[in-house]
N, C-alpha and C. Protein backbone atom coordinates (compact mmCIF):
# COMPACT_ATOMS: atom_id res chain seq x y z
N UNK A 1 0.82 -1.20 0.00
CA UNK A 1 0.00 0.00 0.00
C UNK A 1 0.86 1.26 0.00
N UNK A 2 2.19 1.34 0.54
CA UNK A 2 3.18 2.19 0.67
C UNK A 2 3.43 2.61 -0.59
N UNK A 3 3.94 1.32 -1.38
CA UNK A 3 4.51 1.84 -2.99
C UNK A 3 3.12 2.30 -3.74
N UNK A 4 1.92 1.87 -3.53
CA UNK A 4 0.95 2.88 -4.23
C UNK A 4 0.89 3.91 -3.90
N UNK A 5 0.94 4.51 -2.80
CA UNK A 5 0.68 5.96 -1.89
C UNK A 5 2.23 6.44 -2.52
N UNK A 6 3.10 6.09 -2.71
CA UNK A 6 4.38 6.88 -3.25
C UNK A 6 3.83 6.99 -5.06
N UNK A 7 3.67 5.97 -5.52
CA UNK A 7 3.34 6.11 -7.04
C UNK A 7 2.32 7.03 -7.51
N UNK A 8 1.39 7.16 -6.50
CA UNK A 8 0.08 7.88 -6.85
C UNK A 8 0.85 9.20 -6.35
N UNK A 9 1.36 9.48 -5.62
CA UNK A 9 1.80 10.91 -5.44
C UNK A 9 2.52 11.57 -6.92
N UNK A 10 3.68 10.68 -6.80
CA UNK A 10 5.04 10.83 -8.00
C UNK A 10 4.11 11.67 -9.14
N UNK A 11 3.06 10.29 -9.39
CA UNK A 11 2.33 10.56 -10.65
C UNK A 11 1.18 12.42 -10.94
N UNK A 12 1.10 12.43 -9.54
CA UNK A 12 0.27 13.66 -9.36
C UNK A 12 1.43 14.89 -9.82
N UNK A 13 2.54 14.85 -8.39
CA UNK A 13 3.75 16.05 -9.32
C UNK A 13 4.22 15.77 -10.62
N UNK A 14 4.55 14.72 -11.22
CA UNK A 14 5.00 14.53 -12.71
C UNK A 14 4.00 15.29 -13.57
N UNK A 15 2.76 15.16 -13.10
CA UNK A 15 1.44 15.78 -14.01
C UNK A 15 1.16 17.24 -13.99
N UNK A 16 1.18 17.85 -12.77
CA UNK A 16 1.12 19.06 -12.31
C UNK A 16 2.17 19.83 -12.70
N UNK A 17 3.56 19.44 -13.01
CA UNK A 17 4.79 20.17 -13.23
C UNK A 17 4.25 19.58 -14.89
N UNK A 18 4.21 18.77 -15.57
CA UNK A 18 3.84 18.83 -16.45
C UNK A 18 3.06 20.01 -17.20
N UNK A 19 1.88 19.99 -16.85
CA UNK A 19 0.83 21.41 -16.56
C UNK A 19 1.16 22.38 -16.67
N UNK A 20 1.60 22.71 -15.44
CA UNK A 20 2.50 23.66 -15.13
C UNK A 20 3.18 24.73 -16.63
N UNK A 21 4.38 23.80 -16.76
CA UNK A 21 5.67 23.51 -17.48
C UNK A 21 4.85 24.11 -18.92
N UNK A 22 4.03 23.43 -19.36
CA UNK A 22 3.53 23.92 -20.71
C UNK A 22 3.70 22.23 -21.86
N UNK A 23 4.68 21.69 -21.05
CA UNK A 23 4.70 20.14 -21.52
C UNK A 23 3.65 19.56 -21.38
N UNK A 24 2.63 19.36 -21.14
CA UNK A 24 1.52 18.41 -21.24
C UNK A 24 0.17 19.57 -21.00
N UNK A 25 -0.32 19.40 -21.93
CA UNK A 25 -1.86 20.47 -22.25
C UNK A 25 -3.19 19.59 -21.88
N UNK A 26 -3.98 20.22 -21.13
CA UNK A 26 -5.32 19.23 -20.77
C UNK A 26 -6.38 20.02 -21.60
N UNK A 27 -6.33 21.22 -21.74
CA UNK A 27 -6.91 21.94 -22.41
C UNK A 27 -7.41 22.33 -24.09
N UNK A 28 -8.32 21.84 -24.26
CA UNK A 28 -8.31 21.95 -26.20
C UNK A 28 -9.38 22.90 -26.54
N UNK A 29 -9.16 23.66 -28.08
CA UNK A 29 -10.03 24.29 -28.56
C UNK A 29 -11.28 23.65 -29.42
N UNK A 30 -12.40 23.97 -28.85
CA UNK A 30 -13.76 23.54 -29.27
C UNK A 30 -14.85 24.55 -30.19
N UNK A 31 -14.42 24.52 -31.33
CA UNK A 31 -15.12 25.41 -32.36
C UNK A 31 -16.04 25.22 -32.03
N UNK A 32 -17.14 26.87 -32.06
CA UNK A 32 -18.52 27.00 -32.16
C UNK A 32 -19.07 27.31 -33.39
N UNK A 33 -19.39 27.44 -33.96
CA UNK A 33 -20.64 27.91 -35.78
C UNK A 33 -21.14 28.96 -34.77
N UNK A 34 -20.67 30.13 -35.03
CA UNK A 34 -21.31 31.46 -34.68
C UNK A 34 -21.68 32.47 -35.96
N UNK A 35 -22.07 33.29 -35.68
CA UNK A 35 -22.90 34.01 -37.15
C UNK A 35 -21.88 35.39 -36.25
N UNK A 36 -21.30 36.41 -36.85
CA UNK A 36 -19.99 37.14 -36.57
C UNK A 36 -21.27 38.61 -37.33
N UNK A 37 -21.89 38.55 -37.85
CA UNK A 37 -22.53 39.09 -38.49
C UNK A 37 -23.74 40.00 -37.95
N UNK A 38 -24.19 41.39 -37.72
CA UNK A 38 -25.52 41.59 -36.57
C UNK A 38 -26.39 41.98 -38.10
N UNK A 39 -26.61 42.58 -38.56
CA UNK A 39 -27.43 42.73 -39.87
C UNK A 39 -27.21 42.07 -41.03
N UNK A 40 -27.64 40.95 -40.98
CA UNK A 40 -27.16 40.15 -42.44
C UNK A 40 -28.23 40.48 -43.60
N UNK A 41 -27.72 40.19 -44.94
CA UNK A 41 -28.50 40.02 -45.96
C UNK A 41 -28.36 38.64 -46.72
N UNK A 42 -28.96 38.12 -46.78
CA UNK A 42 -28.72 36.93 -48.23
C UNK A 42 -28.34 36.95 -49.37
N UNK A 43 -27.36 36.37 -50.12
CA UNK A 43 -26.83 36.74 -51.30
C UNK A 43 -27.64 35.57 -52.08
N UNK A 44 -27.90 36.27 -53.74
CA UNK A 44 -28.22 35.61 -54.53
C UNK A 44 -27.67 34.98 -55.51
N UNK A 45 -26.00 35.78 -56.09
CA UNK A 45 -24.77 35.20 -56.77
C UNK A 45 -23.89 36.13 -56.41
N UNK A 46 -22.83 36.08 -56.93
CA UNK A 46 -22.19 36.38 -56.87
C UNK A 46 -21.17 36.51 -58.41
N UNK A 47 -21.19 37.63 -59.00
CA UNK A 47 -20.79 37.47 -60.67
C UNK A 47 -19.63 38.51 -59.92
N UNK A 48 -18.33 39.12 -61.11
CA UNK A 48 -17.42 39.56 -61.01
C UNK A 48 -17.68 40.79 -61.20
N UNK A 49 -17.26 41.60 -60.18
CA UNK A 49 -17.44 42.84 -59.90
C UNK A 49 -18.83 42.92 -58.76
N UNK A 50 -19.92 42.28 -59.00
CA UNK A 50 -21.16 43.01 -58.58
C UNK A 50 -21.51 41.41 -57.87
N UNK A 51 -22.51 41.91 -56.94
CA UNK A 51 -23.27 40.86 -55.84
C UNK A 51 -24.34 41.19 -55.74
N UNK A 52 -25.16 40.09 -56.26
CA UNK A 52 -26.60 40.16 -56.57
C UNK A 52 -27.48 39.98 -54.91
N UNK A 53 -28.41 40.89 -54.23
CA UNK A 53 -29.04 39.98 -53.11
C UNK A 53 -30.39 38.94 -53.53
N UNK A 54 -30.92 38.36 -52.62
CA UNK A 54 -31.88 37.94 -52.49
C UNK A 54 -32.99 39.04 -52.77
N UNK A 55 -33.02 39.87 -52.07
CA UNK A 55 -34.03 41.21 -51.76
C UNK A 55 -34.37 41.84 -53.67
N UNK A 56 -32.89 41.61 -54.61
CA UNK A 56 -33.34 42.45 -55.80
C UNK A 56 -32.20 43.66 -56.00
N UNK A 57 -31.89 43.41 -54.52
CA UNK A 57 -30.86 45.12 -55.08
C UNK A 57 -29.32 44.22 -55.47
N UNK A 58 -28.70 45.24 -55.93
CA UNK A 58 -27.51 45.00 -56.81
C UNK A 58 -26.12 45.84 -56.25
N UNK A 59 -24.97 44.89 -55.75
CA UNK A 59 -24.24 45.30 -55.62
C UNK A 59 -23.00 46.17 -56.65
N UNK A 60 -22.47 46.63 -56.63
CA UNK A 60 -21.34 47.19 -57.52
C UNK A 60 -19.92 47.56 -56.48
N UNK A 61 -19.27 46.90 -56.85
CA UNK A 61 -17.78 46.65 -56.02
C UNK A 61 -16.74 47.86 -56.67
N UNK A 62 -16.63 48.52 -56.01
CA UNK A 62 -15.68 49.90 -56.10
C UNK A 62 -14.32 49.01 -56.80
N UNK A 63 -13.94 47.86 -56.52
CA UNK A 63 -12.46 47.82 -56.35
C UNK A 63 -12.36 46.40 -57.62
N UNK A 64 -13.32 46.51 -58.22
CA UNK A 64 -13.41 45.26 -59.33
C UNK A 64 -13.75 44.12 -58.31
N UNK A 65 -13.22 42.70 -59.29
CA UNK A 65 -13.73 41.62 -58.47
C UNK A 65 -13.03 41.07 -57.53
N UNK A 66 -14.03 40.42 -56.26
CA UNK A 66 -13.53 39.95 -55.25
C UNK A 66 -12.29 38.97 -55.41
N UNK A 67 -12.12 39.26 -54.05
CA UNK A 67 -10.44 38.48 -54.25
C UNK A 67 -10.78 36.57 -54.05
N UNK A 68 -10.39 36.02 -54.38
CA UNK A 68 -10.49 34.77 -54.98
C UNK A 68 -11.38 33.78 -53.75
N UNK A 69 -10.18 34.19 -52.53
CA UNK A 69 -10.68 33.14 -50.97
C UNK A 69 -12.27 34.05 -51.26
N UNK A 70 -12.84 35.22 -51.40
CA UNK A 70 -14.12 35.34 -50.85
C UNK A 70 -15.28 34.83 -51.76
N UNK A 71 -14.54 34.53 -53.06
CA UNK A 71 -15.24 34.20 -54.20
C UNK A 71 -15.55 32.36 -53.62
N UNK A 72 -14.82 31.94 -53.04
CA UNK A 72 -14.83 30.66 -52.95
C UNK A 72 -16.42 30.59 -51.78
N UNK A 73 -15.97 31.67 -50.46
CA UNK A 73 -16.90 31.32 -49.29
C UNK A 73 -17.98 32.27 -50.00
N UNK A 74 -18.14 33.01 -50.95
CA UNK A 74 -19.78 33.24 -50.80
C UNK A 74 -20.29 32.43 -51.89
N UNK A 75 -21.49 31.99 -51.23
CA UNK A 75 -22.14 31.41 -52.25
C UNK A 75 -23.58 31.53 -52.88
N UNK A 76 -24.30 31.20 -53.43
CA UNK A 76 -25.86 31.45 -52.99
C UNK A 76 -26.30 31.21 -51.82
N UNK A 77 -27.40 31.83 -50.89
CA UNK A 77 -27.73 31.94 -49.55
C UNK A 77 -26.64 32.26 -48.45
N UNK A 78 -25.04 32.68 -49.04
CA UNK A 78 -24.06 32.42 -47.79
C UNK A 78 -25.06 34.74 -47.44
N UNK A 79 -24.39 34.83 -46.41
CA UNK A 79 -24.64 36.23 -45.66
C UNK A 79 -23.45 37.28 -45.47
N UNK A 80 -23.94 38.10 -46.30
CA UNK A 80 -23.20 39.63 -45.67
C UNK A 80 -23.56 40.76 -44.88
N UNK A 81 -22.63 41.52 -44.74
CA UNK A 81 -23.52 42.74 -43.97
C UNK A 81 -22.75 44.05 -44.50
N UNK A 82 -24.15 44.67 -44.72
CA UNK A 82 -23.90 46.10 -45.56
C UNK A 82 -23.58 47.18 -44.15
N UNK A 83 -22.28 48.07 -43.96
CA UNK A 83 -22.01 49.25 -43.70
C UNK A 83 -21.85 50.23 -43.24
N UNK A 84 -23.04 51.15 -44.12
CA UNK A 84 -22.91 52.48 -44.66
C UNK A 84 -23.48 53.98 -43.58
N UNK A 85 -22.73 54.77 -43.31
CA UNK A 85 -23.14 56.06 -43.44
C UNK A 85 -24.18 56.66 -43.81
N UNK A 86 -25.08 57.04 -43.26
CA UNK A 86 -26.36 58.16 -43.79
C UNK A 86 -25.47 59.31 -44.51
N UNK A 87 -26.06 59.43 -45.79
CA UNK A 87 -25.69 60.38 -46.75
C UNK A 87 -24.48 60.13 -47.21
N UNK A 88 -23.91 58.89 -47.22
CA UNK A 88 -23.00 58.58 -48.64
C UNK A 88 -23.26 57.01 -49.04
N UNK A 89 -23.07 56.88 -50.38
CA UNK A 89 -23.43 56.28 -51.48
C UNK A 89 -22.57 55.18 -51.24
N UNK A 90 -21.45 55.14 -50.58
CA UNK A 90 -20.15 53.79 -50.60
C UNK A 90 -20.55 53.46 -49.05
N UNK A 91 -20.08 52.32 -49.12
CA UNK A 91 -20.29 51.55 -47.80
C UNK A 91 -19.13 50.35 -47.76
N UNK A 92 -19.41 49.72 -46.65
CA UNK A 92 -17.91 48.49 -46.97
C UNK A 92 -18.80 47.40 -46.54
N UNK A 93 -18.50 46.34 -47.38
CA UNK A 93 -19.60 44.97 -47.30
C UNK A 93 -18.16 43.97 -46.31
N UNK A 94 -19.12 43.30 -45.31
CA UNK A 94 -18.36 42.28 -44.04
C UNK A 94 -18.54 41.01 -44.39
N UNK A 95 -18.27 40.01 -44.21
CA UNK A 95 -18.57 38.50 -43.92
C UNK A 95 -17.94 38.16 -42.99
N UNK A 96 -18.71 36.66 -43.01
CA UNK A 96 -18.21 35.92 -41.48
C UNK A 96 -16.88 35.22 -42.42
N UNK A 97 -15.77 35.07 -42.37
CA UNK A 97 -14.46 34.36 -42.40
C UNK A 97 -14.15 33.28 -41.50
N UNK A 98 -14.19 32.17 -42.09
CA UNK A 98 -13.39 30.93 -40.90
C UNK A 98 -12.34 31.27 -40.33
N UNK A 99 -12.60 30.70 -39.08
CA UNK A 99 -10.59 31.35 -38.31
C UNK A 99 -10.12 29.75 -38.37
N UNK A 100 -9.05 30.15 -38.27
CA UNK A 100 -8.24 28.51 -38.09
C UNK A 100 -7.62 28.68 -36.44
N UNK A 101 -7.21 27.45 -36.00
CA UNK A 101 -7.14 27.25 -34.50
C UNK A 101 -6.52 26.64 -34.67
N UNK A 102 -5.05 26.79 -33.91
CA UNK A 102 -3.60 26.26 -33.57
C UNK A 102 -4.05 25.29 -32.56
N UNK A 103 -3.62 24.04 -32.37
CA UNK A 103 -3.73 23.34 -31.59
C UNK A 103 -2.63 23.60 -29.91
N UNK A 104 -1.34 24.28 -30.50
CA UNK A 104 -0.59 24.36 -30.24
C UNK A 104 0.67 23.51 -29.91
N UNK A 105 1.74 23.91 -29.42
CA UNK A 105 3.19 22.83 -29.18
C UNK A 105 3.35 22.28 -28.13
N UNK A 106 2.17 21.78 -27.21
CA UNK A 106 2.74 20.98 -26.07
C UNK A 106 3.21 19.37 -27.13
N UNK A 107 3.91 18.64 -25.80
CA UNK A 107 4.44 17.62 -26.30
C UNK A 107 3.67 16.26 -26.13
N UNK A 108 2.41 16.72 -25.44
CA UNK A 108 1.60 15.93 -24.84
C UNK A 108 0.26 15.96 -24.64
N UNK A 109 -0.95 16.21 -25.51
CA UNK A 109 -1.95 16.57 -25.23
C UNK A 109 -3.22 15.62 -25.18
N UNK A 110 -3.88 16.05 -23.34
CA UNK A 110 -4.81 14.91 -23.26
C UNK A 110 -6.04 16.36 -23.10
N UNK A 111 -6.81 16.45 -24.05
CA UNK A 111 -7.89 16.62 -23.89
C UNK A 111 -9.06 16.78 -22.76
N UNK A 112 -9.40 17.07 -21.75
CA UNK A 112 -10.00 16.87 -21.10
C UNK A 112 -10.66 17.98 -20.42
N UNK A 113 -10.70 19.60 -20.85
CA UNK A 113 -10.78 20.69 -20.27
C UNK A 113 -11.37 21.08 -21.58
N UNK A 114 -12.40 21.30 -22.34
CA UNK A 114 -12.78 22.28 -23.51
C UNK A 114 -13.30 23.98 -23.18
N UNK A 115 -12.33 24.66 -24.09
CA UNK A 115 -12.54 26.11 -24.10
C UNK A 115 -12.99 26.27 -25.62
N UNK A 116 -14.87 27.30 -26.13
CA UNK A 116 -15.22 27.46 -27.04
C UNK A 116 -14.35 28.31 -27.68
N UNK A 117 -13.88 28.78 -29.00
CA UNK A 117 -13.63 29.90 -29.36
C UNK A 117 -14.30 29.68 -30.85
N UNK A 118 -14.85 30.94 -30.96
CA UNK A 118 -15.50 31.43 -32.40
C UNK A 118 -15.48 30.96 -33.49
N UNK A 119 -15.96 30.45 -34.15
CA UNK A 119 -15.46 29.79 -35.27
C UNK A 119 -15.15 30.33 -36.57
N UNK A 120 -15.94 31.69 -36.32
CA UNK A 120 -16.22 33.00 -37.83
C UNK A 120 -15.78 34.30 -37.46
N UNK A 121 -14.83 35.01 -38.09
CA UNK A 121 -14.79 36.53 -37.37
C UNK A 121 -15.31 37.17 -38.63
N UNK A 122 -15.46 38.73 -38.12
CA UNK A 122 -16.37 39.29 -39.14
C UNK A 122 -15.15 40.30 -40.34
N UNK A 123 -15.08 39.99 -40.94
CA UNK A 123 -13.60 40.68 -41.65
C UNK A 123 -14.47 41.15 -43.17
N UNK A 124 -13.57 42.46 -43.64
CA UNK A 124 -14.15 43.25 -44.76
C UNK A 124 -13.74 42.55 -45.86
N UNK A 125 -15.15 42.27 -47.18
CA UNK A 125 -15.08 42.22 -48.05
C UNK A 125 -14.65 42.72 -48.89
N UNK A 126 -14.80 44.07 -49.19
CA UNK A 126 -14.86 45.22 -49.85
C UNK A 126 -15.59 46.12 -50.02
N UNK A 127 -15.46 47.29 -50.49
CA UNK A 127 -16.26 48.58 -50.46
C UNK A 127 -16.85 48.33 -52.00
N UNK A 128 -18.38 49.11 -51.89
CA UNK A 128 -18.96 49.00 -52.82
C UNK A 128 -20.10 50.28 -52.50
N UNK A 129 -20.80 50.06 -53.64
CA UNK A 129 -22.62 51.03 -53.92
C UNK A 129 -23.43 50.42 -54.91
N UNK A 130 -24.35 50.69 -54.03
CA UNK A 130 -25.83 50.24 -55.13
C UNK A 130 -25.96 50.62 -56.46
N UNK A 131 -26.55 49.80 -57.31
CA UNK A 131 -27.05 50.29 -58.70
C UNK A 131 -27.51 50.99 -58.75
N UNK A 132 -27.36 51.96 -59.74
CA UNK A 132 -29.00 52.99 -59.72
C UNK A 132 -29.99 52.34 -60.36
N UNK A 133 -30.90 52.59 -60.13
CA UNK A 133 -32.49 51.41 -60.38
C UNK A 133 -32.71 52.39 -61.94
N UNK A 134 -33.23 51.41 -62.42
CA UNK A 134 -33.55 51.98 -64.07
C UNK A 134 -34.50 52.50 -63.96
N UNK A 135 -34.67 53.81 -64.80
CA UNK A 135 -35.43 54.56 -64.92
C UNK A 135 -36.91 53.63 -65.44
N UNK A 136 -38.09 54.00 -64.54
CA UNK A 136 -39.09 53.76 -65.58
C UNK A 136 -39.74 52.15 -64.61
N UNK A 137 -38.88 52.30 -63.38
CA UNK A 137 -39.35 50.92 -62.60
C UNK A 137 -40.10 51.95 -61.36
């Protein structure tokens, strides 16, 4: 019973200085699906230069077409969020962006402690303005 009461100790400081130390992690990251977004709209396509919504209105992208990664994540139904300033015409369009999550460099990782972190941050698309609506609608 002696050499268990010594082993079970040993094993407690080996673990704790472990801990400690940064050598052995109990702790892991547990993605949530969060919406990063407070006013969304629905997109209907997405063509080069311009972003069609659901709603009918029509985007026009100040800066030509989106850069390739955003061309990939929007899709039909994916969500943006418009902006803008009362009394100007440009605004800057947001999406939710996947984050990636380092597991990190311990040498030893047992799982057993989960901390959520975000799964989407809200990062700029690009600046843009509405179509002007054709005369005669």
């Amino acid at each position: 019973m002696k050499v268990f009461a010594i082993t079970t100790l040993c094993v407690i400081a080996l673990a704790t200085f472990g801990v400690r130390s940064g050598a052995v992690r109990i702790r892991y990251a547990r993605m949530t699906d969060n919406n990063a977004l407070s006013n969304s709209v629905k997109i209907d396509r997405v063509e080069p230069g311009r972003i069609l919504l659901v709603d009918g209105r029509e985007i026009l992208l100040d800066d030509g077409p989106l850069d390739e990664r955003w061309v990939r994540l929007l899709k039909p139904g994916s969500e943006i969020e418009i902006d803008g300033s009362e009394g100007y015409d440009d605004f800057l369009l947001w999406g939710n962006e996947p984050r990636f999550i380092c597991g990190g460099t311990a040498m030893f990782r047992i799982p057993l402690i989960p901390h959520d972190v975000d799964g989407n941050r809200r990062s700029i698309i690009a600046a843009g303005h509405f179509a002007e609506e054709p005369e005669g609608e």
